[in-house]
C-alpha atoms as a PDB file:
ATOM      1  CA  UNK A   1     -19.248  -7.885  -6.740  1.00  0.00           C
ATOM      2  CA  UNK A   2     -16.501  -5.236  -7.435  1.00  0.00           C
ATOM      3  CA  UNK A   3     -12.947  -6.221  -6.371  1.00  0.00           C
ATOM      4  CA  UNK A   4     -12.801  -3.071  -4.063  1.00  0.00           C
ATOM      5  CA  UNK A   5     -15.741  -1.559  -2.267  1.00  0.00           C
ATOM      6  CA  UNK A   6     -16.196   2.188  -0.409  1.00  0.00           C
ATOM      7  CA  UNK A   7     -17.558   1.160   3.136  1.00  0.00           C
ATOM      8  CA  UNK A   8     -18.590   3.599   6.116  1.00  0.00           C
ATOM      9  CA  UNK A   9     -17.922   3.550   9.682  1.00  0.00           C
ATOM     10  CA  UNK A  10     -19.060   5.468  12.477  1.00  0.00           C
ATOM     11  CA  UNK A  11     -18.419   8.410  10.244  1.00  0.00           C
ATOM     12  CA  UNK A  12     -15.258   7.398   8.628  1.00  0.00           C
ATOM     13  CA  UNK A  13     -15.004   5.845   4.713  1.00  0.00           C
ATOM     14  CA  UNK A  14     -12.887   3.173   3.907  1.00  0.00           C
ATOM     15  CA  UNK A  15     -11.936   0.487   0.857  1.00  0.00           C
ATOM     16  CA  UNK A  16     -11.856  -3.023   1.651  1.00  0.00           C
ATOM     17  CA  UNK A  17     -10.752  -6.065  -0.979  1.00  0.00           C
ATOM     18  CA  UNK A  18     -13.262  -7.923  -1.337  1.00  0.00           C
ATOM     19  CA  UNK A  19     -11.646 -11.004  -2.775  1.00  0.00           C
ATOM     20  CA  UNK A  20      -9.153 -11.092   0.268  1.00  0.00           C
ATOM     21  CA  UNK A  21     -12.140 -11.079   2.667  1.00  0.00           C
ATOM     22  CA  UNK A  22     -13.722 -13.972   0.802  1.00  0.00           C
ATOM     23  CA  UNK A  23     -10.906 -16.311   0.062  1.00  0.00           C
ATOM     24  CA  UNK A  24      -8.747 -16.026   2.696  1.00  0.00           C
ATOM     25  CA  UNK A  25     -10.706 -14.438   5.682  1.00  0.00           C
ATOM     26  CA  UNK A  26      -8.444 -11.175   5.314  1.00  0.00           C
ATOM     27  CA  UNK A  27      -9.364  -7.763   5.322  1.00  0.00           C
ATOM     28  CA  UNK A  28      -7.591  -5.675   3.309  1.00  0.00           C
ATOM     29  CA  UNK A  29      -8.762  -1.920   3.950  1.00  0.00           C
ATOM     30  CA  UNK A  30      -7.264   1.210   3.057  1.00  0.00           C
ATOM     31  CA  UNK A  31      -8.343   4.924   4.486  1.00  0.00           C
ATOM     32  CA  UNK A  32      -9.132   8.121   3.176  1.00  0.00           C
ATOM     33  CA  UNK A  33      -8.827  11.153   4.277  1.00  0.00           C
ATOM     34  CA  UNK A  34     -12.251  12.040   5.287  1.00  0.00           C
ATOM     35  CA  UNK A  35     -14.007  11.877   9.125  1.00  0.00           C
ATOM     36  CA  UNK A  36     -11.080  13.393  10.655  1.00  0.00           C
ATOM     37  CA  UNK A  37     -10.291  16.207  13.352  1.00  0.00           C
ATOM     38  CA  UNK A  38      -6.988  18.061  11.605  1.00  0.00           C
ATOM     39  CA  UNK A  39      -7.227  21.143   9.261  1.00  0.00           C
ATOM     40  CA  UNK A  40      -5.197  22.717   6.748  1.00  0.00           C
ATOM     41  CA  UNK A  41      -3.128  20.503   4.504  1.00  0.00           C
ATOM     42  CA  UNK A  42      -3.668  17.492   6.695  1.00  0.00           C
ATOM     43  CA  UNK A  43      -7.670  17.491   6.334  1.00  0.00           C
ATOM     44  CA  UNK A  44      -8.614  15.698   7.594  1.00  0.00           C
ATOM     45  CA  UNK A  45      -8.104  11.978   8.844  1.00  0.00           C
ATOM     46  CA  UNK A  46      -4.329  12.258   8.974  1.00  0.00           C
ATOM     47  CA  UNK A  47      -2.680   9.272  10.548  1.00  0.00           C
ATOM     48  CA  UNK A  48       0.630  10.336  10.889  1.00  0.00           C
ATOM     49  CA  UNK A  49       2.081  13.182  13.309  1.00  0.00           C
ATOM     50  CA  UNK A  50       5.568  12.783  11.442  1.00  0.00           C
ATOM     51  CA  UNK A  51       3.831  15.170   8.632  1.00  0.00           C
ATOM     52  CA  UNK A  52       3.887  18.814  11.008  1.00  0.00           C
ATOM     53  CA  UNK A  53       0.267  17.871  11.822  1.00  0.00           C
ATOM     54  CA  UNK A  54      -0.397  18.722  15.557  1.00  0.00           C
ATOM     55  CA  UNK A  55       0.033  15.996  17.620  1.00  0.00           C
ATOM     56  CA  UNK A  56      -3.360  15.938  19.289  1.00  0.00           C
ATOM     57  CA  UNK A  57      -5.031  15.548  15.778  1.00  0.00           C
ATOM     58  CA  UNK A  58      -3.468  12.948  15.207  1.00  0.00           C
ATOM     59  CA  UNK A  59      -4.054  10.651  18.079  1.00  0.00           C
ATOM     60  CA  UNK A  60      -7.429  12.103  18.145  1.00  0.00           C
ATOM     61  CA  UNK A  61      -7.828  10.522  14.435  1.00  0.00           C
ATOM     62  CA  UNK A  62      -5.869   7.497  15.234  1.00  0.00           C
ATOM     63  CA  UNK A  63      -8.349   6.665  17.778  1.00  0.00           C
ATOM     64  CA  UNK A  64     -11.413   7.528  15.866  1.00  0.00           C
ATOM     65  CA  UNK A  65     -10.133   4.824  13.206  1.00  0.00           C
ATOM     66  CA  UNK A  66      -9.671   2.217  16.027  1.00  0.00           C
ATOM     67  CA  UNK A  67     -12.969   2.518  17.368  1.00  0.00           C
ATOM     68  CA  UNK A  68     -14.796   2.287  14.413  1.00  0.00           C
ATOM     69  CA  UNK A  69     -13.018  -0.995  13.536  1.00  0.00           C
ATOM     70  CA  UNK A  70     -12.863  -2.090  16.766  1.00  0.00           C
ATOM     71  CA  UNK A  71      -9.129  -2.584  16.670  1.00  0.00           C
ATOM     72  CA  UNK A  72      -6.979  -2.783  19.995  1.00  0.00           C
ATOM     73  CA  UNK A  73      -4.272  -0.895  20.237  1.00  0.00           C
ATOM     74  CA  UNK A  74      -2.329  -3.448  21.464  1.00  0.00           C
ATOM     75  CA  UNK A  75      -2.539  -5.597  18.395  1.00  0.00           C
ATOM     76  CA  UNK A  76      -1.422  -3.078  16.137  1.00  0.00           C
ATOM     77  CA  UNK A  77       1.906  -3.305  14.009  1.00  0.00           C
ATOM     78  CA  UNK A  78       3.461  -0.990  11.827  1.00  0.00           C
ATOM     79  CA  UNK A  79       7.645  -0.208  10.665  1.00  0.00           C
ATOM     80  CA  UNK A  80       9.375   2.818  10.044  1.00  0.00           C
ATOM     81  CA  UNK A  81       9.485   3.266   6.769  1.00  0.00           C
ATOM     82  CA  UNK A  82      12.256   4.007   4.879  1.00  0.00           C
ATOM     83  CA  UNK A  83      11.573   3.194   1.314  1.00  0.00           C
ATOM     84  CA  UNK A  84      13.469   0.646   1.192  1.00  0.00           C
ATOM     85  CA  UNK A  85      13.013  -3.717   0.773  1.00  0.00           C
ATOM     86  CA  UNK A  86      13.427  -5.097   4.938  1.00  0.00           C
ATOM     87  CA  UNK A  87      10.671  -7.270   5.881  1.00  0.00           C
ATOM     88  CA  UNK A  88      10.132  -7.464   9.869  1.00  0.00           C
ATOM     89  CA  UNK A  89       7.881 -10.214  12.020  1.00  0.00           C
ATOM     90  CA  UNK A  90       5.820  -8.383  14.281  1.00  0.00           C
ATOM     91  CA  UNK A  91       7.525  -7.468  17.496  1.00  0.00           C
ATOM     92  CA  UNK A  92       6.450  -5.803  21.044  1.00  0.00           C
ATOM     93  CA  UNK A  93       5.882  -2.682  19.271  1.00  0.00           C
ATOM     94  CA  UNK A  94       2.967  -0.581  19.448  1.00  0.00           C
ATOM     95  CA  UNK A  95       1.878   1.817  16.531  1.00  0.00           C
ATOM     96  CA  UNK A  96       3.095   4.658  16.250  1.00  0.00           C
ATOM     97  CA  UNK A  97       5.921   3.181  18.122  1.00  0.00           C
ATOM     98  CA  UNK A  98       7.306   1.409  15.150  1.00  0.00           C
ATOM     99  CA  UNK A  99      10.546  -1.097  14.491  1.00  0.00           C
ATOM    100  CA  UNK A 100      13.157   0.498  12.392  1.00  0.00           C
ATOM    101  CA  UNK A 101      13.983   0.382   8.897  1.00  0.00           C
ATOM    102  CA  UNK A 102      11.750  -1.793   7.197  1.00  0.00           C
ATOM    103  CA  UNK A 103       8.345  -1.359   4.753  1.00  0.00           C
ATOM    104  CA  UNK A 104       6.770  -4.357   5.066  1.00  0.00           C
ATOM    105  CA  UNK A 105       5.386  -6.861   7.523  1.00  0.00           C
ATOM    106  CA  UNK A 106       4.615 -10.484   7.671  1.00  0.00           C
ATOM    107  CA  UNK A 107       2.544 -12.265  10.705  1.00  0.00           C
ATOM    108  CA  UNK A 108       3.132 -16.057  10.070  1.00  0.00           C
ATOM    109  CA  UNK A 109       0.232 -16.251  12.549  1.00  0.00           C
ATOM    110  CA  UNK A 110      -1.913 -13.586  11.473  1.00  0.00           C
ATOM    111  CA  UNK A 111      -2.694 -12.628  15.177  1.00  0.00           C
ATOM    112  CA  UNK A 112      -2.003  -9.061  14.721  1.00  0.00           C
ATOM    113  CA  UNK A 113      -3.384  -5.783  13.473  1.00  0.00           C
ATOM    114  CA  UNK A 114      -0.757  -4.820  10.420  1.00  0.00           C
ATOM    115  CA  UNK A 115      -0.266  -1.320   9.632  1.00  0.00           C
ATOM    116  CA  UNK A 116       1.753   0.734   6.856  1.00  0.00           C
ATOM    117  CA  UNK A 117       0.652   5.023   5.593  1.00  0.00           C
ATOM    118  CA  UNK A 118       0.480   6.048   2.556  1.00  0.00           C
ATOM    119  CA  UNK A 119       0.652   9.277   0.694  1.00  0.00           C
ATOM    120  CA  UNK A 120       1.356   8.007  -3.222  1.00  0.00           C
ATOM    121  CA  UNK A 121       2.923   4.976  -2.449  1.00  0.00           C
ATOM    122  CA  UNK A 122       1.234   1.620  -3.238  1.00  0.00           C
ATOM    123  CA  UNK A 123      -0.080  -0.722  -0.183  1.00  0.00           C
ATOM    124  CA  UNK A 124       0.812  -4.205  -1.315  1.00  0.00           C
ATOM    125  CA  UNK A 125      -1.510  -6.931   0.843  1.00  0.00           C
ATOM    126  CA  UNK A 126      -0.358 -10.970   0.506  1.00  0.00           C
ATOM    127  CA  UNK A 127      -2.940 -13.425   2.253  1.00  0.00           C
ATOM    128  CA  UNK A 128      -3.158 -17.132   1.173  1.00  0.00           C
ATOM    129  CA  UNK A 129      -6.303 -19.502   1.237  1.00  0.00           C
ATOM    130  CA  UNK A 130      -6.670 -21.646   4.842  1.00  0.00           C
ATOM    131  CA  UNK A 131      -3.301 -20.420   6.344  1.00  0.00           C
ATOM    132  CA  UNK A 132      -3.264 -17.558   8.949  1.00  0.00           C
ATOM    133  CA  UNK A 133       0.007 -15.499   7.684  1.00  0.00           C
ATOM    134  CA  UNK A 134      -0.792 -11.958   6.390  1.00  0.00           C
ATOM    135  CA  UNK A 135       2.223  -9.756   4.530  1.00  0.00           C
ATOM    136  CA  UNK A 136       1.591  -6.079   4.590  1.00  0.00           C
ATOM    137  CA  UNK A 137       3.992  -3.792   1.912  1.00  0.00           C
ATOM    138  CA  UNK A 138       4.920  -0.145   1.443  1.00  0.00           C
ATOM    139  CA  UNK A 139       6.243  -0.201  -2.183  1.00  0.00           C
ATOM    140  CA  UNK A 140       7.379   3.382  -3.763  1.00  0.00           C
ATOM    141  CA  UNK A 141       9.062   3.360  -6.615  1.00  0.00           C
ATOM    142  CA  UNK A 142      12.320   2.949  -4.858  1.00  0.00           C
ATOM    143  CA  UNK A 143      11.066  -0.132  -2.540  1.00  0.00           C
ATOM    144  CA  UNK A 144       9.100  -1.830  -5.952  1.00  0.00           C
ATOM    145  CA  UNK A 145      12.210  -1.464  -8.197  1.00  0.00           C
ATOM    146  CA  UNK A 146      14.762  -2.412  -5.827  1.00  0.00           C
ATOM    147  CA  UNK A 147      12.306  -5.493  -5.275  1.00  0.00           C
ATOM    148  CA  UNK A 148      10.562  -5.189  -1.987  1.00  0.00           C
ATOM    149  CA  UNK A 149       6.952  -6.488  -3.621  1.00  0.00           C
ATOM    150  CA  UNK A 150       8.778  -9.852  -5.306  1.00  0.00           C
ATOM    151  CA  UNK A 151      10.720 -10.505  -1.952  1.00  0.00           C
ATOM    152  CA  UNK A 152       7.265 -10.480  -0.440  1.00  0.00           C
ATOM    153  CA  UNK A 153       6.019 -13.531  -2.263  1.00  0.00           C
ATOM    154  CA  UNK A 154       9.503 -15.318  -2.314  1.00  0.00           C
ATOM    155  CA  UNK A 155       9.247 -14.867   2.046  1.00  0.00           C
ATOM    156  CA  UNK A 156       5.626 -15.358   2.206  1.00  0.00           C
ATOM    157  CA  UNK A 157       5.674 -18.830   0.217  1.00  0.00           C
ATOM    158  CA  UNK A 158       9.093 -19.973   2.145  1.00  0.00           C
ATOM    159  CA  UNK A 159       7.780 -18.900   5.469  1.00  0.00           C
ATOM    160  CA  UNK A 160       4.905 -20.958   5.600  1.00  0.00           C
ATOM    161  CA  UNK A 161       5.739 -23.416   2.708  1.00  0.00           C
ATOM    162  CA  UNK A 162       3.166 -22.847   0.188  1.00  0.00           C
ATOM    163  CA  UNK A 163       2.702 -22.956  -3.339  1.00  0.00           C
ATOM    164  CA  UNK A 164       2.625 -19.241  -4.746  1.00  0.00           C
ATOM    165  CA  UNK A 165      -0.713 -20.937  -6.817  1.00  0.00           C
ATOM    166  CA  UNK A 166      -2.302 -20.490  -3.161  1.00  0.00           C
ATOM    167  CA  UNK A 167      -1.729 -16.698  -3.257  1.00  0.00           C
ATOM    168  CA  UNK A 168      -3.784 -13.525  -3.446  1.00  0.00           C
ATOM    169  CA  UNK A 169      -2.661 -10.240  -3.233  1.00  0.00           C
ATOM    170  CA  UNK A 170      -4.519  -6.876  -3.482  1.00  0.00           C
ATOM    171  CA  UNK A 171      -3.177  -3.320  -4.398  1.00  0.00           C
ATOM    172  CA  UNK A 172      -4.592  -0.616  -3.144  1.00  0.00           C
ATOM    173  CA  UNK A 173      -4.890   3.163  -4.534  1.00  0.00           C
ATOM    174  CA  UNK A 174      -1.886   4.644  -4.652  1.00  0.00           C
ATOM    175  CA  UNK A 175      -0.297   7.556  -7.716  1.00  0.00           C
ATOM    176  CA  UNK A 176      -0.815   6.399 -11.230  1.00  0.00           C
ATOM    177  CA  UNK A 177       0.333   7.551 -14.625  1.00  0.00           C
ATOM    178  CA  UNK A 178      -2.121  10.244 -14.900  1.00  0.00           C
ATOM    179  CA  UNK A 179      -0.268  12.342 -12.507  1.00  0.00           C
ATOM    180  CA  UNK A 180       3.060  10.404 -12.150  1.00  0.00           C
ATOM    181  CA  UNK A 181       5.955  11.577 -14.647  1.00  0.00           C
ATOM    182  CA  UNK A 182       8.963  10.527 -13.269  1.00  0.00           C
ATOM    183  CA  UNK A 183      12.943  10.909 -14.542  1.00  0.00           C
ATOM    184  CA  UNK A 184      15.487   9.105 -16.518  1.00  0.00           C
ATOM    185  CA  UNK A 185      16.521   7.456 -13.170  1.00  0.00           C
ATOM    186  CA  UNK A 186      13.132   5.765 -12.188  1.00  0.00           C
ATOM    187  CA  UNK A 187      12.247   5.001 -16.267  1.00  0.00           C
ATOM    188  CA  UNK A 188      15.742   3.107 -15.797  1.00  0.00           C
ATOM    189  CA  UNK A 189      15.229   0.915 -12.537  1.00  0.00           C
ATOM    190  CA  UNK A 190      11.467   0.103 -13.816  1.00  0.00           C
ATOM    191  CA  UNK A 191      13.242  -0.909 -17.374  1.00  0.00           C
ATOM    192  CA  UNK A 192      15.743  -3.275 -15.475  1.00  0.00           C
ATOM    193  CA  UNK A 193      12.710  -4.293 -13.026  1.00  0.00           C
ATOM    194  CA  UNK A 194      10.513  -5.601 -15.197  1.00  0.00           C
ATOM    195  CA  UNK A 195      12.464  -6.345 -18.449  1.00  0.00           C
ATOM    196  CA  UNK A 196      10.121  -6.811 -21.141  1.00  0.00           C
ATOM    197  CA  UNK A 197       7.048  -5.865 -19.657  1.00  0.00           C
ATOM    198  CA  UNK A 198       8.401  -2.616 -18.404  1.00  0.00           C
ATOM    199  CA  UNK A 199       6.017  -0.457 -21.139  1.00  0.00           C
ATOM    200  CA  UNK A 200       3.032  -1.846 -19.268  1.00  0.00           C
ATOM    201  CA  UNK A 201       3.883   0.593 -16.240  1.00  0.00           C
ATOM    202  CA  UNK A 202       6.034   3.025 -17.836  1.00  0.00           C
ATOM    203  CA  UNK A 203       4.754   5.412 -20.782  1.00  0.00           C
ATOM    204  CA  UNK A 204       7.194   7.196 -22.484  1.00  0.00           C
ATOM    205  CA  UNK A 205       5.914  11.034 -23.084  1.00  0.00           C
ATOM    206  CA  UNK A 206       8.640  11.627 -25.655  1.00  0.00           C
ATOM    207  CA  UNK A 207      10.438  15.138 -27.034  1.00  0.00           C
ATOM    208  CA  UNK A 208       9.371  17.038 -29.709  1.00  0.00           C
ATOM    209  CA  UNK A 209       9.565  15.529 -33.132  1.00  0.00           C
ATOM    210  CA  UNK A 210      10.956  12.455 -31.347  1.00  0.00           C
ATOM    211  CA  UNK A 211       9.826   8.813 -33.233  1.00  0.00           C
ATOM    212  CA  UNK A 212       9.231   5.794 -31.330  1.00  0.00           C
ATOM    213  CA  UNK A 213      10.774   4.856 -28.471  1.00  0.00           C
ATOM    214  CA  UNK A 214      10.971   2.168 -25.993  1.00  0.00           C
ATOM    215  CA  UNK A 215      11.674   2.693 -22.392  1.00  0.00           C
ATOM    216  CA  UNK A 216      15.565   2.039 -22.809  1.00  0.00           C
ATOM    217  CA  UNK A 217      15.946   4.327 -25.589  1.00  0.00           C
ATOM    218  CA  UNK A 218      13.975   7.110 -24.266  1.00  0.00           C
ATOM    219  CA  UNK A 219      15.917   7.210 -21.388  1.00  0.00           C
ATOM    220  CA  UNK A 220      19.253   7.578 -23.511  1.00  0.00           C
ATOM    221  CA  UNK A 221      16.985  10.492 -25.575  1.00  0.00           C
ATOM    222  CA  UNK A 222      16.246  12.176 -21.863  1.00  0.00           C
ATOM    223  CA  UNK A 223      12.472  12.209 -22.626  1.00  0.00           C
ATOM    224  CA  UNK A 224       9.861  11.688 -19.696  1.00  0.00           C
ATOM    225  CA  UNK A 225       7.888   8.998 -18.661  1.00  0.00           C
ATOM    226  CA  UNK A 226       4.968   8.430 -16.946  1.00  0.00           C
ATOM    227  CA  UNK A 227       4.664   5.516 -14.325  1.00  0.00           C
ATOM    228  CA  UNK A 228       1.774   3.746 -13.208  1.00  0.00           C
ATOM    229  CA  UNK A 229       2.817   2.255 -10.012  1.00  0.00           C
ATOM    230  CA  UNK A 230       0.030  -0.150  -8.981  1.00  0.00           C
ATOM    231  CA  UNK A 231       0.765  -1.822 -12.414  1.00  0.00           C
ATOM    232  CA  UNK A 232       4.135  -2.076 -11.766  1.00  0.00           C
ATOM    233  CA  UNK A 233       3.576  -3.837  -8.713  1.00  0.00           C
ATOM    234  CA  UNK A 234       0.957  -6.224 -10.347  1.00  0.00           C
ATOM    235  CA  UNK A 235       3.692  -7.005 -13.173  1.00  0.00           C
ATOM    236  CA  UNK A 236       6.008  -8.292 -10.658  1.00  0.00           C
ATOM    237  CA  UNK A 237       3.135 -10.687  -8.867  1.00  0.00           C
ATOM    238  CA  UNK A 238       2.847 -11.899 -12.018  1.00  0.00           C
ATOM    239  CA  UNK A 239       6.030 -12.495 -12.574  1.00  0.00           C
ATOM    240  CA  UNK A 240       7.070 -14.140  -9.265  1.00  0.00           C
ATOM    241  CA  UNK A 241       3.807 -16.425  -9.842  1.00  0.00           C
ATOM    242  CA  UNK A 242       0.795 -15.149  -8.741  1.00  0.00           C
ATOM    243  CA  UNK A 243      -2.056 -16.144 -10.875  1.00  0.00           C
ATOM    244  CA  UNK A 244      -3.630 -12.380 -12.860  1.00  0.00           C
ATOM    245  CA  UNK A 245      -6.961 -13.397 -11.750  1.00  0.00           C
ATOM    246  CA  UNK A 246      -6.254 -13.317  -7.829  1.00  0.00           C
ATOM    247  CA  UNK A 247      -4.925  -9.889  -8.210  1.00  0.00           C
ATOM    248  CA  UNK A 248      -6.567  -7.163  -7.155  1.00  0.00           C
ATOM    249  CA  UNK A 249      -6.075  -3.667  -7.460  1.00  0.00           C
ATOM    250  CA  UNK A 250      -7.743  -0.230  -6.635  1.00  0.00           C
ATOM    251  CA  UNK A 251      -7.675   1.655  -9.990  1.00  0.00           C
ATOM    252  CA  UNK A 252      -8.362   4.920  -7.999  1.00  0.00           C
ATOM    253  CA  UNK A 253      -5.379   7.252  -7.776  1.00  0.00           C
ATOM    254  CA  UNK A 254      -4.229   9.017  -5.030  1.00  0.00           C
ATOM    255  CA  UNK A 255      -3.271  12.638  -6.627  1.00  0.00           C
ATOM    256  CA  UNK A 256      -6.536  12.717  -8.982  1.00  0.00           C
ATOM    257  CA  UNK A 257      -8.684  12.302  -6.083  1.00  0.00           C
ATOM    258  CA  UNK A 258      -7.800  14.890  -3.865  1.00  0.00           C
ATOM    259  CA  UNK A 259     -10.915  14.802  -2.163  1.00  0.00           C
ATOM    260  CA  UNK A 260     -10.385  11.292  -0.937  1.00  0.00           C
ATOM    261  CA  UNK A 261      -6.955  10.973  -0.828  1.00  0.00           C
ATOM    262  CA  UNK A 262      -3.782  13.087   0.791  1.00  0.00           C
ATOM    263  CA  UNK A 263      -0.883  12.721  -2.498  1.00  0.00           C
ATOM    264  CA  UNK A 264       2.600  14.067  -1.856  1.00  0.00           C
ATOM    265  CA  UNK A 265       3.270  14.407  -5.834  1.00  0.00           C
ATOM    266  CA  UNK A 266      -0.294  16.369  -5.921  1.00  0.00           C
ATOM    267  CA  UNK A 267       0.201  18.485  -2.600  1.00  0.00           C
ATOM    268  CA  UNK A 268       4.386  19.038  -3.080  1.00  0.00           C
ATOM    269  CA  UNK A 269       4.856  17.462   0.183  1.00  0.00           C
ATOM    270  CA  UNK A 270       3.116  19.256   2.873  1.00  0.00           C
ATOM    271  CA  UNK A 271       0.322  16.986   3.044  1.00  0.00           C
ATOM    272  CA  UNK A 272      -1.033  13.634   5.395  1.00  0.00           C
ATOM    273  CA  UNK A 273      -1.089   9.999   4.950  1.00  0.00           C
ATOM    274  CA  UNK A 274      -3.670   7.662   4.213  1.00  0.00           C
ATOM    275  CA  UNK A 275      -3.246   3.961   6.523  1.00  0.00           C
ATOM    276  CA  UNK A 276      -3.195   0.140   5.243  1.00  0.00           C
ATOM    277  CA  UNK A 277      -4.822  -2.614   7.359  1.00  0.00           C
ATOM    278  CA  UNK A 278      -4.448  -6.229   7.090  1.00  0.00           C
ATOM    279  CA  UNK A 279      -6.483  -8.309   9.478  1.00  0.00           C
ATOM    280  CA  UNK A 280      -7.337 -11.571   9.749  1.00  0.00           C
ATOM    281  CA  UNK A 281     -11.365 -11.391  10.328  1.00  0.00           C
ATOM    282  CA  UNK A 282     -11.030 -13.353  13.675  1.00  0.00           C
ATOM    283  CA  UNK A 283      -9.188 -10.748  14.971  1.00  0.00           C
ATOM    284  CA  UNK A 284     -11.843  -8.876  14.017  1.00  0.00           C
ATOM    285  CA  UNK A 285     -14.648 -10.529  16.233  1.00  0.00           C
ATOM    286  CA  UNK A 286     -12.033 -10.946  18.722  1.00  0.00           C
ATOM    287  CA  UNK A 287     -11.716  -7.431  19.188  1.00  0.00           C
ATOM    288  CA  UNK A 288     -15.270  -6.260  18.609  1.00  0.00           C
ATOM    289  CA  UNK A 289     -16.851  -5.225  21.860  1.00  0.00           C
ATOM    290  CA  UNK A 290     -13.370  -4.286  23.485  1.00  0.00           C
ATOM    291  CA  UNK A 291     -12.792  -1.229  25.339  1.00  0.00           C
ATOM    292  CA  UNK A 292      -9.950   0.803  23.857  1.00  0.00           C
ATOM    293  CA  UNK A 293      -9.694   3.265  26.047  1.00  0.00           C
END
């Protein structure tokens, strides 16, 4: 079975992690932007009204994706993201009444709904074998470098006291290095990031009649680089301890599929957002059957 697989619901597609669902009773799904009611730019299943979308589209979408998986409203969690590294336990909010300030979320007790959108950036999931807690990340490049996706593991593994051996994690699509060429400034925080692995993630695309070059001295040269970010974020699982083989990532990227996907990069901005879900599967059946209206 492949790690990732395209599913269909009442009309709408999503990509689930399959691994997730079968170790750990998580489900790990990711939208696209198909099934929806907006036009223009935010064709169509935008789930964010913070994009110039009309308002009514948006709820209209947000409740099309509840019904078809069954979600309560009242379950639901999501943050107000800011690029950043802040990790929040789920409060009394209700999406798209968010908390403030933070990209990621961890439920110790996995008894809610977690949310983060996406137009580029990578959705980082964190579920463990036989423990309830679920950890839901928005890492950009600013959030991954500055170390939002290793403070993930080093929370998730302290909060519940686990080994990080007991750990699965799933990427989903998000901008690779197809359509990704970034600065001197990002080359530089992924070349501190990740140290000696940082070529994995980060191609250099160097000047003309330029020789070799590593990361470090491409950035002195100015040249460009291209950056992969789901690898990143795999790198540093790796690194903080997460075994390669429970690692899981959607090779799909976000601005080379524009029929799929809304990409900021691809789009210059004026475009929608995609939505991450982490669920426990008894949540799931709980909610299945529930009126949400």
């Amino acid at each position: 079975m492949e790690a990732w697989s395209r599913i269909a619901k009442n009309g709408l597609d999503f990509w689930v992690c399959n691994p997730l669902l079968e170790h750990c009773g998580a489900e790990a799904l990711f939208t696209t932007r198909k099934g929806g009611t907006s036009i223009g730019p935010w064709d169509s299943l935008n789930v964010s009204a913070k994009t110039g979308d009309r308002v009514a589209d948006v709820n209209a979408n947000l409740q099309a994706l509840m019904t078809a998986l069954s979600i309560d409203p009242g379950s639901v969690r999501g943050v107000q993201q800011v690029h950043g590294v802040e990790i929040v336990n789920p409060g009394a909010e209700l999406y798209p009444t968010v908390s403030p300030g933070a990209d990621a979320i961890f439920d110790r007790e996995g008894r809610h709904v977690l949310v983060t959108v996406h137009a580029d950036c990578a959705p980082v999931y964190l579920a463990a074998a036989g423990n309830p807690a679920l950890l839901l990340m928005h890492a950009g490049w600013r959030g991954t470098a500055a170390g939002i996706t290793r403070r993930g593991v080093a929370l998730f593994t302290r909060e519940i006291n686990c080994s990080v051996k007991d750990l699965y994690a799933a990427i989903g699509p998000c901008i690779h290095e197809c359509c990704y060429e970034v600065g001197t400034e990002v080359a530089q925080a992924f070349a501190d990031c990740l140290g000696d692995r940082c070529r994995e993630a980060l191609q250099v695309v160097p000047t003309p009649a330029a020789g070799a070059r590593t990361a470090r001295t491409a950035q002195a040269a100015g040249d460009k680089h291209r950056l992969n970010l789901a690898w990143a974020n795999r790198v540093i699982l790796e690194q903080a301890g997460i075994a390669p083989e429970r690692i899981f990532e959607n090779r799909l990227c976000t601005a080379c599929h524009g029929s799929d996907f809304f990409s900021h990069r691809r789009d210059g901005g004026q475009t929608g957002r995609m939505m991450a879900i982490l669920r426990r599967t008894e949540v799931s059946k709980r909610e299945e059957g529930r009126s949400l209206l």
